[in-house]
Protein backbone atom coordinates (compact mmCIF):
# COMPACT_ATOMS: atom_id res chain seq x y z
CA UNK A 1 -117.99 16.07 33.18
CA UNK A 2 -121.46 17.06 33.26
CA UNK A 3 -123.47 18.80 36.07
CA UNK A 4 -127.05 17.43 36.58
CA UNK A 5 -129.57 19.29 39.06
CA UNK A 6 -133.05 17.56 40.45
CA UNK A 7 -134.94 19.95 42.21
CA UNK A 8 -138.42 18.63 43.50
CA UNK A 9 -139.69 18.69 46.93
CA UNK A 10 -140.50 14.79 46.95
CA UNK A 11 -137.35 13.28 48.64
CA UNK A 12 -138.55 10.01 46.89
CA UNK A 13 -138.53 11.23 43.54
CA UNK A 14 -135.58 13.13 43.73
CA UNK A 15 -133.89 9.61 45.00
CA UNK A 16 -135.33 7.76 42.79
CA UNK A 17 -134.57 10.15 39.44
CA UNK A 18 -131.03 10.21 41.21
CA UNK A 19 -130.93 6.70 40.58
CA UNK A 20 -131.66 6.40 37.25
CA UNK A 21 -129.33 9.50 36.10
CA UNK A 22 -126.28 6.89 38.12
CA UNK A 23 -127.67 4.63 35.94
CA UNK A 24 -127.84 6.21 32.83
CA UNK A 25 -123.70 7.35 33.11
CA UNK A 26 -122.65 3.73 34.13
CA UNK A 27 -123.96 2.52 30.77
CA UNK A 28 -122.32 5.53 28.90
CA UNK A 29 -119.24 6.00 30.87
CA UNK A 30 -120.23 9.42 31.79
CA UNK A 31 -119.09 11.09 34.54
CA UNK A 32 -121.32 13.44 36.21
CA UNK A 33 -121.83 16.01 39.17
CA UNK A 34 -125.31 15.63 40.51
CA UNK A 35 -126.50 18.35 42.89
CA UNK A 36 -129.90 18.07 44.92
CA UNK A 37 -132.43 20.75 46.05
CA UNK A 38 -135.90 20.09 47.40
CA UNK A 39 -137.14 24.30 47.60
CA UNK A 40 -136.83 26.68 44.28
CA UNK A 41 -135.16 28.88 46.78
CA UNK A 42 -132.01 26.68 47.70
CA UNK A 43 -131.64 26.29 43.91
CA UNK A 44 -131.99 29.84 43.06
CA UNK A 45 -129.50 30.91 45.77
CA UNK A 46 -127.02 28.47 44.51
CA UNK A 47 -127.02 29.93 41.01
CA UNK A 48 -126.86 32.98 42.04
CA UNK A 49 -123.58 32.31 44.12
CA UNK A 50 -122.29 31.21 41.15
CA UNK A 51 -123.17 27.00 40.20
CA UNK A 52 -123.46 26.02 37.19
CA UNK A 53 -125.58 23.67 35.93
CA UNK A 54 -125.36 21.43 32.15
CA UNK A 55 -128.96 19.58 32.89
CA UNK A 56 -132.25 20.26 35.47
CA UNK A 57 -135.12 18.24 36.03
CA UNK A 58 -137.34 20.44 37.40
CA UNK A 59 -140.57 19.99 39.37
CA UNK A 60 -143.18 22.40 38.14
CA UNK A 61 -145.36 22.28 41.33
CA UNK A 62 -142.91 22.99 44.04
CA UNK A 63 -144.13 24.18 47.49
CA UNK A 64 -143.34 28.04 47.31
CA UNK A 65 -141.26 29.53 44.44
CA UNK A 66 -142.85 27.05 41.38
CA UNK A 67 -140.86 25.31 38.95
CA UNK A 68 -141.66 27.72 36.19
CA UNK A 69 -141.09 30.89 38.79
CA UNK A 70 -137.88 28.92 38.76
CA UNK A 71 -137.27 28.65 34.93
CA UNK A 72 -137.87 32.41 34.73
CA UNK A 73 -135.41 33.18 37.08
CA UNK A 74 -132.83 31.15 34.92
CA UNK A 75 -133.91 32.68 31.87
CA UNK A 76 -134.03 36.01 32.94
CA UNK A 77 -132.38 36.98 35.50
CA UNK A 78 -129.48 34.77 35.29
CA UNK A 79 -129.77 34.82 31.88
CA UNK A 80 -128.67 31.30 31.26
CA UNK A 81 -130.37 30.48 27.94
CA UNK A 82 -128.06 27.28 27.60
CA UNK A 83 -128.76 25.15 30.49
CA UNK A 84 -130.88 22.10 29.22
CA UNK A 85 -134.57 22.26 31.74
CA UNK A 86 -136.55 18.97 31.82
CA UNK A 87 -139.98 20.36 33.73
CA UNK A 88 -141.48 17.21 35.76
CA UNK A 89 -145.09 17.09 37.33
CA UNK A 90 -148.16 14.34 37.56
CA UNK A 91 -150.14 16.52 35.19
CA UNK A 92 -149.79 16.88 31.85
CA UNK A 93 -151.57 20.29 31.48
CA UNK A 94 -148.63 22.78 31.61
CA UNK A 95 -146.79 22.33 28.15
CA UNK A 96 -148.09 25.24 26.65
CA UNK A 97 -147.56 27.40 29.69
CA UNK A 98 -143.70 26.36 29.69
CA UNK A 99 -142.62 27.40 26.75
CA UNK A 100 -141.46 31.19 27.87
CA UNK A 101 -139.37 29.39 30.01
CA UNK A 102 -137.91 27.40 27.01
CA UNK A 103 -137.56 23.91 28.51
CA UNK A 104 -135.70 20.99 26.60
CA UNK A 105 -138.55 18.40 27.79
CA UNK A 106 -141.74 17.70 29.71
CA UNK A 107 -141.96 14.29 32.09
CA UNK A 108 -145.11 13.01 33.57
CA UNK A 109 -145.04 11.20 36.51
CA UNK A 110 -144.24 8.43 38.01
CA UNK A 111 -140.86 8.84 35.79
CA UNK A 112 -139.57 5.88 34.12
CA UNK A 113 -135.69 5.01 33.21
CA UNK A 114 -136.42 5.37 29.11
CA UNK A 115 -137.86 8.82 30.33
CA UNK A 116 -134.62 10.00 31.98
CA UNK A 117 -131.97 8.21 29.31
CA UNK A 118 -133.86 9.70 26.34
CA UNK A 119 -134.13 12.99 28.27
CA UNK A 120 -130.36 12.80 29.38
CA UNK A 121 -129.05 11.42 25.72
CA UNK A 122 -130.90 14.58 23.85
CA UNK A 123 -129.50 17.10 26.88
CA UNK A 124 -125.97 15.83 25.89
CA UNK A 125 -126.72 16.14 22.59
CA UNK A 126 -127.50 19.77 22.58
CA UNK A 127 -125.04 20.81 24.96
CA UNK A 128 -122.40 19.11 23.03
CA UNK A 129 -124.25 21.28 19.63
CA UNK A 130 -123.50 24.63 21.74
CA UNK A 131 -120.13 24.24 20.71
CA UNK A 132 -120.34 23.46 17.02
CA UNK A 133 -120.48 25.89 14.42
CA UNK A 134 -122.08 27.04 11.46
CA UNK A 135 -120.20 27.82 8.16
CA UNK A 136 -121.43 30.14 5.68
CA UNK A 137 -120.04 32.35 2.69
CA UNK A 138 -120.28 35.99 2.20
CA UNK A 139 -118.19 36.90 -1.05
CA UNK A 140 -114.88 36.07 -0.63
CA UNK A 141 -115.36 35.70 3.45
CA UNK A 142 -115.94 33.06 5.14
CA UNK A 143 -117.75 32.91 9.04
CA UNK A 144 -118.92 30.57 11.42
CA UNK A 145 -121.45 30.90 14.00
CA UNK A 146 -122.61 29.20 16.57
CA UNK A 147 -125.54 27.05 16.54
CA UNK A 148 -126.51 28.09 19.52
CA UNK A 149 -126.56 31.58 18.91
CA UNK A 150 -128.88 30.99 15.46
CA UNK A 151 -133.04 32.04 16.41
CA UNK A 152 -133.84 31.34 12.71
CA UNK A 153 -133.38 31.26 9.14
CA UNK A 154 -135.15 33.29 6.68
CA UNK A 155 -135.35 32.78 2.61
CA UNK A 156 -135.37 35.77 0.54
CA UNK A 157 -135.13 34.97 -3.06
CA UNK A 158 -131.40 33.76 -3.22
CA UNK A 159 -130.46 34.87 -0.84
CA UNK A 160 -130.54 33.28 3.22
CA UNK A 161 -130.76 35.56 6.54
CA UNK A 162 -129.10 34.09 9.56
CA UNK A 163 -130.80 36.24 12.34
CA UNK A 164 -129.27 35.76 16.34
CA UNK A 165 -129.90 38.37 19.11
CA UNK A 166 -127.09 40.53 18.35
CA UNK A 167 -126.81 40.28 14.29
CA UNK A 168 -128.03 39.74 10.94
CA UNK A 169 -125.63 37.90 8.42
CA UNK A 170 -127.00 36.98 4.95
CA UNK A 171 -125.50 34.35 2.51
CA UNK A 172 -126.57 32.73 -0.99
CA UNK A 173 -128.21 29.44 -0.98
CA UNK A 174 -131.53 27.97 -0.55
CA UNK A 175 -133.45 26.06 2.52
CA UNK A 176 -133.70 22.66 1.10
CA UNK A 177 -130.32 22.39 0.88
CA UNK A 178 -129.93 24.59 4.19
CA UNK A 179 -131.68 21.74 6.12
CA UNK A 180 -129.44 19.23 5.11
CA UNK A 181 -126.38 20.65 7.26
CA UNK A 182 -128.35 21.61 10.61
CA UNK A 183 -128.62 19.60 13.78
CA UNK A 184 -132.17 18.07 14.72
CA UNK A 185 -133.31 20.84 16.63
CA UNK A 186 -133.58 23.22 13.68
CA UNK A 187 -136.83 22.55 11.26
CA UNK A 188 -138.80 24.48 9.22
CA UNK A 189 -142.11 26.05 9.67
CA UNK A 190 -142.44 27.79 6.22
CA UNK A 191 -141.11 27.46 3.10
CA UNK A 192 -139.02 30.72 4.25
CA UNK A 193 -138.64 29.80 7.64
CA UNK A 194 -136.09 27.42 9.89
CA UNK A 195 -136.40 27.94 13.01
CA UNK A 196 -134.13 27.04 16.04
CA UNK A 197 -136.59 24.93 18.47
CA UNK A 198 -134.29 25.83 21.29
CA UNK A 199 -135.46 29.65 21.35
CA UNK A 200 -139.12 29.67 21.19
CA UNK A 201 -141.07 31.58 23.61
CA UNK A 202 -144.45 31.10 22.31
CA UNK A 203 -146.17 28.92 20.41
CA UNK A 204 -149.75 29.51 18.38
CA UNK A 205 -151.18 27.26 15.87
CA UNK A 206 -150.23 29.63 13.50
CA UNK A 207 -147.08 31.45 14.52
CA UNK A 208 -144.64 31.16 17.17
CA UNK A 209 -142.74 33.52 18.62
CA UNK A 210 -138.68 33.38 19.17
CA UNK A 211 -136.83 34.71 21.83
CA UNK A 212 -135.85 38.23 19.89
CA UNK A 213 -139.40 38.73 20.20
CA UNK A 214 -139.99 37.75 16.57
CA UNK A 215 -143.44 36.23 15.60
CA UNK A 216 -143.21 33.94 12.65
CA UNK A 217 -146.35 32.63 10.61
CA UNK A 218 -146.60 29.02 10.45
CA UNK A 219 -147.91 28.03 6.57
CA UNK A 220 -150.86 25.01 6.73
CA UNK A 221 -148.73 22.61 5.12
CA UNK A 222 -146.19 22.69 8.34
CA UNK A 223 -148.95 23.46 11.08
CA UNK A 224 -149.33 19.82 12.23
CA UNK A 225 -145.56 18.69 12.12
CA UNK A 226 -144.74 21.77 13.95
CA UNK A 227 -147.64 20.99 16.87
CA UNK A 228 -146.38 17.49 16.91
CA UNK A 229 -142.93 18.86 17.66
CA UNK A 230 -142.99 21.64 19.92
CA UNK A 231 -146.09 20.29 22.01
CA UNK A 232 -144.49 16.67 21.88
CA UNK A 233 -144.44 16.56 25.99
């Protein structure tokens, strides 16, 4: 079971994207809890009382709290860093503003269906990645972490740094080989840098900066992949 919110003040849209997410679990045999809000507020107040939320597709240009006054709120005071936000809005000028607010996905409208099923099949995808774990070796120990929890990589000779918010764990081995066992949203922006996409703040067209308040340099050879990726919305 998965619980999706829509939040946008249109009672249209929010019918409409209602639709589609029905849809979308019909052809997957998902079931789903979808929850409605048309005010920041009424959203906020219910997450505060306690809902939880897997997926939101969130309206950037709501009428009084906006959609990325929202996303802060989830970030930082509810400190949710897992739920999956998918901003919507009929401009496309905001990516680069949203990225504090570390959303999963930008839609322009009017919203299509292949918007919302490749939106919702990536969401499930990451959410089901939350739980899986990686597996390293450090002499004789073994540990797994998860995924989730992983900000970046970093390459130091032989030797790999796993860095997280609460931790530093190193382990031999090289990135080339490194990238071969991570999920999709992990990809390199040096050749001593993989980066979790999930946790930037900030991006530059040099650096970006993670959610530890890291700032990583971005070499030439990776600068366009990594604008194509992170300012793909």
């Amino acid at each position: 079971m998965y619980t999706i919110g829509i939040c946008d003040d249109g009672k249209n849209t929010c019918a409409s994207i209602e639709e589609m997410i029905l849809q979308y679990a019909a052809k997957n045999k998902l079931r789903l809890d979808i929850q409605v809000w048309q005010a920041g507020e009424e959203l906020c107040k219910y997450l505060e009382q306690g809902g939880h939320l897997d997926v939101l597709f969130l309206d950037i240009e709501l009428i009084k709290l906006t959609g990325i006054e929202v996303g802060y709120f989830i970030r930082n005071r509810m400190e949710d860093r897992g739920m999956q936000i998918i901003y919507i809005s009929g401009h496309s000028a905001y990516a680069q503003k949203l990225f504090k607010t570390q959303p999963m996905d930008f839609l322009v409208k009017p919203i299509t269906v292949q918007q919302i099923d490749a939106s919702l099949e990536l969401a499930i995808k990451l959410i089901k990645s939350n739980s899986e774990r990686f597996e390293f070796q450090n002499g004789r120990d073994y540990y797994y972490m998860p995924y989730s929890e992983i900000i970046y990589f970093e390459s130091n000779g032989r030797k790999i740094k796993i860095v997280t918010m609460k931790t530093e764990q190193e382990f031999y081995g090289v990135i080339k080989d490194l990238k071969k066992r991570l999920p999709k949203e992990f990809f390199p922006i040096h050749q001593s840098y993989v980066i979790n996409e999930t946790n930037v703040v900030r991006y530059a067209y040099d650096m970006v900066e993670m959610n530890n308040n890291t700032i990583l340099s971005i070499s030439k050879s990776f600068r366009k992949q990594v604008r194509e990726r992170l300012l793909k919305g």
